[in-house]
Protein backbone atom coordinates (compact mmCIF):
# COMPACT_ATOMS: atom_id res chain seq x y z
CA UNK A 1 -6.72 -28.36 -22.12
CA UNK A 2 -7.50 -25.88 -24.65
CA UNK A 3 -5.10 -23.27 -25.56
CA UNK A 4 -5.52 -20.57 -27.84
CA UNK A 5 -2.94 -20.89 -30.36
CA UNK A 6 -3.05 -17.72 -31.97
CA UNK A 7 -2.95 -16.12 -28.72
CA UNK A 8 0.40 -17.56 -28.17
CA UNK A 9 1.81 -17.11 -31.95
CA UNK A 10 0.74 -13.14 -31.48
CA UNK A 11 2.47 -12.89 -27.98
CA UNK A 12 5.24 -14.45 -29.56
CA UNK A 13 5.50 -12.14 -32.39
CA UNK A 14 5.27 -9.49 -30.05
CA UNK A 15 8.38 -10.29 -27.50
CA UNK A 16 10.13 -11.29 -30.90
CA UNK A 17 9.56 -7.45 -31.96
CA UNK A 18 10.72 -5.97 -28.19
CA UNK A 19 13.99 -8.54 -28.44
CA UNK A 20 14.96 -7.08 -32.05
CA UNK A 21 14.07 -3.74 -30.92
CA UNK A 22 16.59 -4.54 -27.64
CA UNK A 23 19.76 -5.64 -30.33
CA UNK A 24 19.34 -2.82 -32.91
CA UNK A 25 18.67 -0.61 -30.41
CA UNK A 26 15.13 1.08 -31.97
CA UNK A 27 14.39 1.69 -28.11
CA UNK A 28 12.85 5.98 -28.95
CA UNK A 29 10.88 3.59 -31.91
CA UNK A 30 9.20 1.46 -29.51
CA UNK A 31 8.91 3.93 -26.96
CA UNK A 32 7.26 6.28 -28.60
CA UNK A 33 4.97 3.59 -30.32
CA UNK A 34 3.98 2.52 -27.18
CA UNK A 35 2.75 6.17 -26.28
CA UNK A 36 1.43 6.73 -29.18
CA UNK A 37 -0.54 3.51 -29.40
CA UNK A 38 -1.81 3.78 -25.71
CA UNK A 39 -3.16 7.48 -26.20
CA UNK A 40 -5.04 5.72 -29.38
CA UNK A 41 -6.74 3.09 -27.45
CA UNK A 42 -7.59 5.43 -24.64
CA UNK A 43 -9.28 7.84 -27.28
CA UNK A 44 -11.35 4.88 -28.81
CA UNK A 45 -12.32 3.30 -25.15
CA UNK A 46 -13.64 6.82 -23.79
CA UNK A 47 -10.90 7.69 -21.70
CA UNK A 48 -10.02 10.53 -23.84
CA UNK A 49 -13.03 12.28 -24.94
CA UNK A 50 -13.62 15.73 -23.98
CA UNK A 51 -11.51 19.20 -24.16
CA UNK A 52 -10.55 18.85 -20.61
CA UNK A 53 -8.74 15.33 -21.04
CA UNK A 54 -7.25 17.28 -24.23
CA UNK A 55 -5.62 19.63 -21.79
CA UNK A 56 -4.30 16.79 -19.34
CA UNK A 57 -2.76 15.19 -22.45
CA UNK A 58 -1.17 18.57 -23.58
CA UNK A 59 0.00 18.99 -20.10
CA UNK A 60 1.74 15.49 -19.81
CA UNK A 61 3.47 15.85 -23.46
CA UNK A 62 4.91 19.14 -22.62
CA UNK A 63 5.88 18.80 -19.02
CA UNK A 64 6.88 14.83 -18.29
CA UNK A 65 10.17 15.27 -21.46
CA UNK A 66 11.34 17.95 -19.52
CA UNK A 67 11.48 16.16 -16.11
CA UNK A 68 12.41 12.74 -16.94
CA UNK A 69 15.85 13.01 -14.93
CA UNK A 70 14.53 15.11 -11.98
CA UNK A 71 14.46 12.12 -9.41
CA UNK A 72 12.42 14.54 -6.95
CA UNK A 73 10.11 14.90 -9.00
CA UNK A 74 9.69 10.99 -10.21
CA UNK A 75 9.70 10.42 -6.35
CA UNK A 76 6.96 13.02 -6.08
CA UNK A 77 4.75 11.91 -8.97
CA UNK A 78 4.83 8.44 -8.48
CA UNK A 79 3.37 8.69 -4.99
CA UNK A 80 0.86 10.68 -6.46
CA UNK A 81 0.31 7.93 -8.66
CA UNK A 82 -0.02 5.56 -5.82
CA UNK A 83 -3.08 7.88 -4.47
CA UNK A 84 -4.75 8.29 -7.77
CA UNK A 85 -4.81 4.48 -7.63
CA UNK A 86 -6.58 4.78 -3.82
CA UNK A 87 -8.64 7.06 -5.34
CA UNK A 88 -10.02 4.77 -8.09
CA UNK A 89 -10.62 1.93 -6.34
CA UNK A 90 -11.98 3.33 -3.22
CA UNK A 91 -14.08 6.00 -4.87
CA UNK A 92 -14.82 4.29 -8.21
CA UNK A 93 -17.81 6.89 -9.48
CA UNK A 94 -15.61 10.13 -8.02
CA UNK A 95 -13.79 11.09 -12.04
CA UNK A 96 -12.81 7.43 -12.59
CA UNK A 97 -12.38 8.22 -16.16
CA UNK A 98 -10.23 11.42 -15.76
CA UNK A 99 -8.30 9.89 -12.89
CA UNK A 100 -7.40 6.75 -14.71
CA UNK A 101 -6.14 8.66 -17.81
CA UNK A 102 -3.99 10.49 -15.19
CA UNK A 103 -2.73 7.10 -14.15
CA UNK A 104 -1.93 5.57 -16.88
CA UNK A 105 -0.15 9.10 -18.71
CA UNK A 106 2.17 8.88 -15.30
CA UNK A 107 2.72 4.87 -16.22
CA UNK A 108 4.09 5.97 -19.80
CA UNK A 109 6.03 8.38 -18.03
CA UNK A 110 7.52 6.03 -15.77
CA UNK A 111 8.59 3.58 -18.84
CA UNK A 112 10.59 7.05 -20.33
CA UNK A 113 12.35 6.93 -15.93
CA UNK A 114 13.56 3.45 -16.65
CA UNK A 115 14.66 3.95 -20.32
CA UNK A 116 17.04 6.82 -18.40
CA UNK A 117 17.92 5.34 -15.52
CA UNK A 118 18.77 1.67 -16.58
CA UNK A 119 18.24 1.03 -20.60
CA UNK A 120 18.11 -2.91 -19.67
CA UNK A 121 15.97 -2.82 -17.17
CA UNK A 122 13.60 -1.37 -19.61
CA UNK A 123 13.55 -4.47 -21.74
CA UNK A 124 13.47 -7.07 -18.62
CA UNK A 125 10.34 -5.01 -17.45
CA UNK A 126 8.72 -6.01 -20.49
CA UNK A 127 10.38 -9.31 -20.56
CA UNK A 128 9.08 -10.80 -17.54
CA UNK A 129 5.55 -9.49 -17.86
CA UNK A 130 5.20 -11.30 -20.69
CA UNK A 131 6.64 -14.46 -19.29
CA UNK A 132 4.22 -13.76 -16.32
CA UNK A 133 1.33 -13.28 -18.31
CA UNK A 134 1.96 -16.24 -20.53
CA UNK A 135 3.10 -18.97 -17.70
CA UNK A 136 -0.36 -17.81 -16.05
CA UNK A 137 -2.47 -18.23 -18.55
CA UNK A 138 -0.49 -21.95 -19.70
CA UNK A 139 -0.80 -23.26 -16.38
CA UNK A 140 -4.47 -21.66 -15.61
CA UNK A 141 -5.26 -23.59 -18.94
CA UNK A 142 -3.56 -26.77 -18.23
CA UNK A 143 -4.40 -27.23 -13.88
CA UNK A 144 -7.57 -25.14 -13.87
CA UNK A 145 -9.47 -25.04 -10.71
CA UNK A 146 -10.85 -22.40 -8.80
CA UNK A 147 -10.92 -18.76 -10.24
CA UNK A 148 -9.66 -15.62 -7.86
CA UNK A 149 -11.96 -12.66 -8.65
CA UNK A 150 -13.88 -14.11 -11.44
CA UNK A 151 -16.15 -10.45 -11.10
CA UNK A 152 -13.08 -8.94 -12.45
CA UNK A 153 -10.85 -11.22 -13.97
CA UNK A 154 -12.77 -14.23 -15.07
CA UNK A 155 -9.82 -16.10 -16.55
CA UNK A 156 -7.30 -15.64 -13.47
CA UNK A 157 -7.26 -18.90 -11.70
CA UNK A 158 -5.01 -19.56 -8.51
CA UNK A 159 -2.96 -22.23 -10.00
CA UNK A 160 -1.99 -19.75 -13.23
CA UNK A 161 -1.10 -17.14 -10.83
CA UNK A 162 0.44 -19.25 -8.24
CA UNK A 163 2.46 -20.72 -10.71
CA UNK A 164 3.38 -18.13 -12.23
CA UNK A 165 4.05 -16.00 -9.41
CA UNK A 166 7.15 -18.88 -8.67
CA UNK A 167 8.71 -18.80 -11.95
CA UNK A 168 8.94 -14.96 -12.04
CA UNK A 169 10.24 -14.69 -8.64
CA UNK A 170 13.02 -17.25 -9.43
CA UNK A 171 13.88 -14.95 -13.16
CA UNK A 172 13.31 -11.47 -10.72
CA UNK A 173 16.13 -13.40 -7.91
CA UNK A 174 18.20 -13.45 -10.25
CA UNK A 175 18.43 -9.78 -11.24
CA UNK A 176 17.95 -8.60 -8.23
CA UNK A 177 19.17 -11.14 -5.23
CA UNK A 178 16.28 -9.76 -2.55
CA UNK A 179 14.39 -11.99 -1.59
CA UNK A 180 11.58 -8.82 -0.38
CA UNK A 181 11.95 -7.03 -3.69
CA UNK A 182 12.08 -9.86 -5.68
CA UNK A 183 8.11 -11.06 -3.88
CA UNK A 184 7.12 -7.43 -4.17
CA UNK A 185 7.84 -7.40 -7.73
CA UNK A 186 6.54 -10.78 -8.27
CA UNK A 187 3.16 -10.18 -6.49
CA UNK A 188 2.89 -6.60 -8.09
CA UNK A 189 2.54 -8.46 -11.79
CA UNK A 190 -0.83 -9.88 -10.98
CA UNK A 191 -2.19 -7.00 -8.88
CA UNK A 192 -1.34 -4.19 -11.70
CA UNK A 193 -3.58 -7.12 -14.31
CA UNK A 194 -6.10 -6.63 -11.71
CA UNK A 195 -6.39 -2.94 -11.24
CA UNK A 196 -6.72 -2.64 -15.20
CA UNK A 197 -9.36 -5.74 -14.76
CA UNK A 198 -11.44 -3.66 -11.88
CA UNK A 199 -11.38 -0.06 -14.26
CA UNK A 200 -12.23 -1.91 -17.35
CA UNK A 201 -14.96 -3.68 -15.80
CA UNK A 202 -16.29 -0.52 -14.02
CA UNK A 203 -16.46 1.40 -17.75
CA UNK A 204 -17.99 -2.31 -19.16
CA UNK A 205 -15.03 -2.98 -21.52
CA UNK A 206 -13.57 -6.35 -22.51
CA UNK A 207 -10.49 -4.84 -23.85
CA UNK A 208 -8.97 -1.31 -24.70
CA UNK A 209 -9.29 -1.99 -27.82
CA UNK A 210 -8.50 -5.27 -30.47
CA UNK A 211 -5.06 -3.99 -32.05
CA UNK A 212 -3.52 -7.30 -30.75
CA UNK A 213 -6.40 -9.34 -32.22
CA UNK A 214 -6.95 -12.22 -29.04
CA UNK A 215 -3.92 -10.01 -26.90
CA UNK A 216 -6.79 -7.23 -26.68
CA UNK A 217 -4.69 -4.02 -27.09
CA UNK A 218 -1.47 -2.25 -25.78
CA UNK A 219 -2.93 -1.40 -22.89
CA UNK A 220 -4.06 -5.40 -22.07
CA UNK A 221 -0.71 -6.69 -22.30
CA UNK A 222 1.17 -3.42 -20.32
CA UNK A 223 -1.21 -3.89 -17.17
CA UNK A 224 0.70 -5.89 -15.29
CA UNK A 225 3.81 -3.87 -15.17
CA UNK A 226 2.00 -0.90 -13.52
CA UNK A 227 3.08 -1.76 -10.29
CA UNK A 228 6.03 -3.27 -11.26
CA UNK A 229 7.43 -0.30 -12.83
CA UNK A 230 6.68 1.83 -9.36
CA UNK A 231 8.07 -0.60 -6.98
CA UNK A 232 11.39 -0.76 -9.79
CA UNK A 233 11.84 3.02 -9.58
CA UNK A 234 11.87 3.47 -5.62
CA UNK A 235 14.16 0.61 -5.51
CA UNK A 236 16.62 2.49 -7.65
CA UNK A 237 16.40 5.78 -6.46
């Protein structure tokens, strides 16, 4: 088994940061470096790069603040979001750019709904992505074996996600004792990887950028909580 150590020292460092953040309470800090540090990496991969994406990004920074505790609206959006997604996949060469930016403004957005709404939740969001994302690729490493959709992800391999898929469901059971949620939230962690796997792949990127070094950028390691964060926010409203 080979296992990129500096992979796991920089994840490390990284859930070290979010867990200091958590005590001393620097959540507006890390929120607003995530924002700004995603709109960054969409600029340099492309996603951002004409006046009308300018506009969309005005748009979001002015009007998402302002709405942040109108639960119609975060009802309304997010099932938008759920057809932008549709959209996407389904029709990858109809605006996938443009559409995708949408998606992923609304997913920023949606980390601001569960700051609100639940200030912990926040932080176990983040929390068990990473554990997700790291007990995948430990056991994918160590078990190997067949890959799922090496076209898109050619690192995923059944027993990392399997795996993986367990432990978070056991850690997700215990915050919230449904057994449906808990799967649905479980499951959701390796389909949002995938979605950002299928759009990178269709605009021939590796990574959204190399801030993280081997982590890829901010946008690699928030992927798979896409879903997650959706699924979260109808369950609490």
């Amino acid at each position: 088994m080979v296992i990129d150590k500096n992979r796991i020292v920089i994840g490390s460092l990284i859930l070290l940061f979010f867990i200091f953040g958590y005590f001393i309470k620097l959540d507006y800090l890390i929120l607003l470096s995530i924002t700004s540090l995603v709109i960054y990496e969409l600029y340099k991969s492309k996603f951002i790069n004409n006046f009308y994406d300018y506009i969309i990004l005005i748009l979001f920074m002015i009007m998402f603040p302002v709405l942040n505790n109108n639960y119609e609206f975060i009802v309304f959006i997010n099932i938008f979001l759920i057809f932008l997604v549709l959209i996407n996949i389904l029709f990858p060469s109809f605006y996938i750019k443009k559409i995708f930016l949408i998606c992923v403004l609304i997913f920023i957005y949606n980390f601001f709904c569960i700051y609100y709404i639940d200030r912990n939740l926040l932080y176990f969001t983040i929390f068990i992505a990473f554990f997700n994302d790291t007990m995948a690729y430990v056991f994918g490493k160590l078990i190997k074996g067949p890959l799922i959709i090496p076209s898109i992800s050619p690192n995923k391999t059944w027993s990392g996600t399997i795996l993986s898929f367990f432990l978070s469901f056991f850690i997700i059971y215990q915050y919230n004792p449904s057994i449906l949620i808990s799967s649905l939230l479980s499951v959701s962690l390796f389909f949002g990887d995938i979605f950002y796997s299928y759009i990178k792949r269709k605009n021939n990127l590796k990574d959204f950028s190399k801030l993280l070094l081997n982590h890829g950028g901010i946008l690699d390691r928030l992927d798979s909580m896409f879903f997650f964060i959706i699924i979260m926010i109808f369950n609490l409203i």
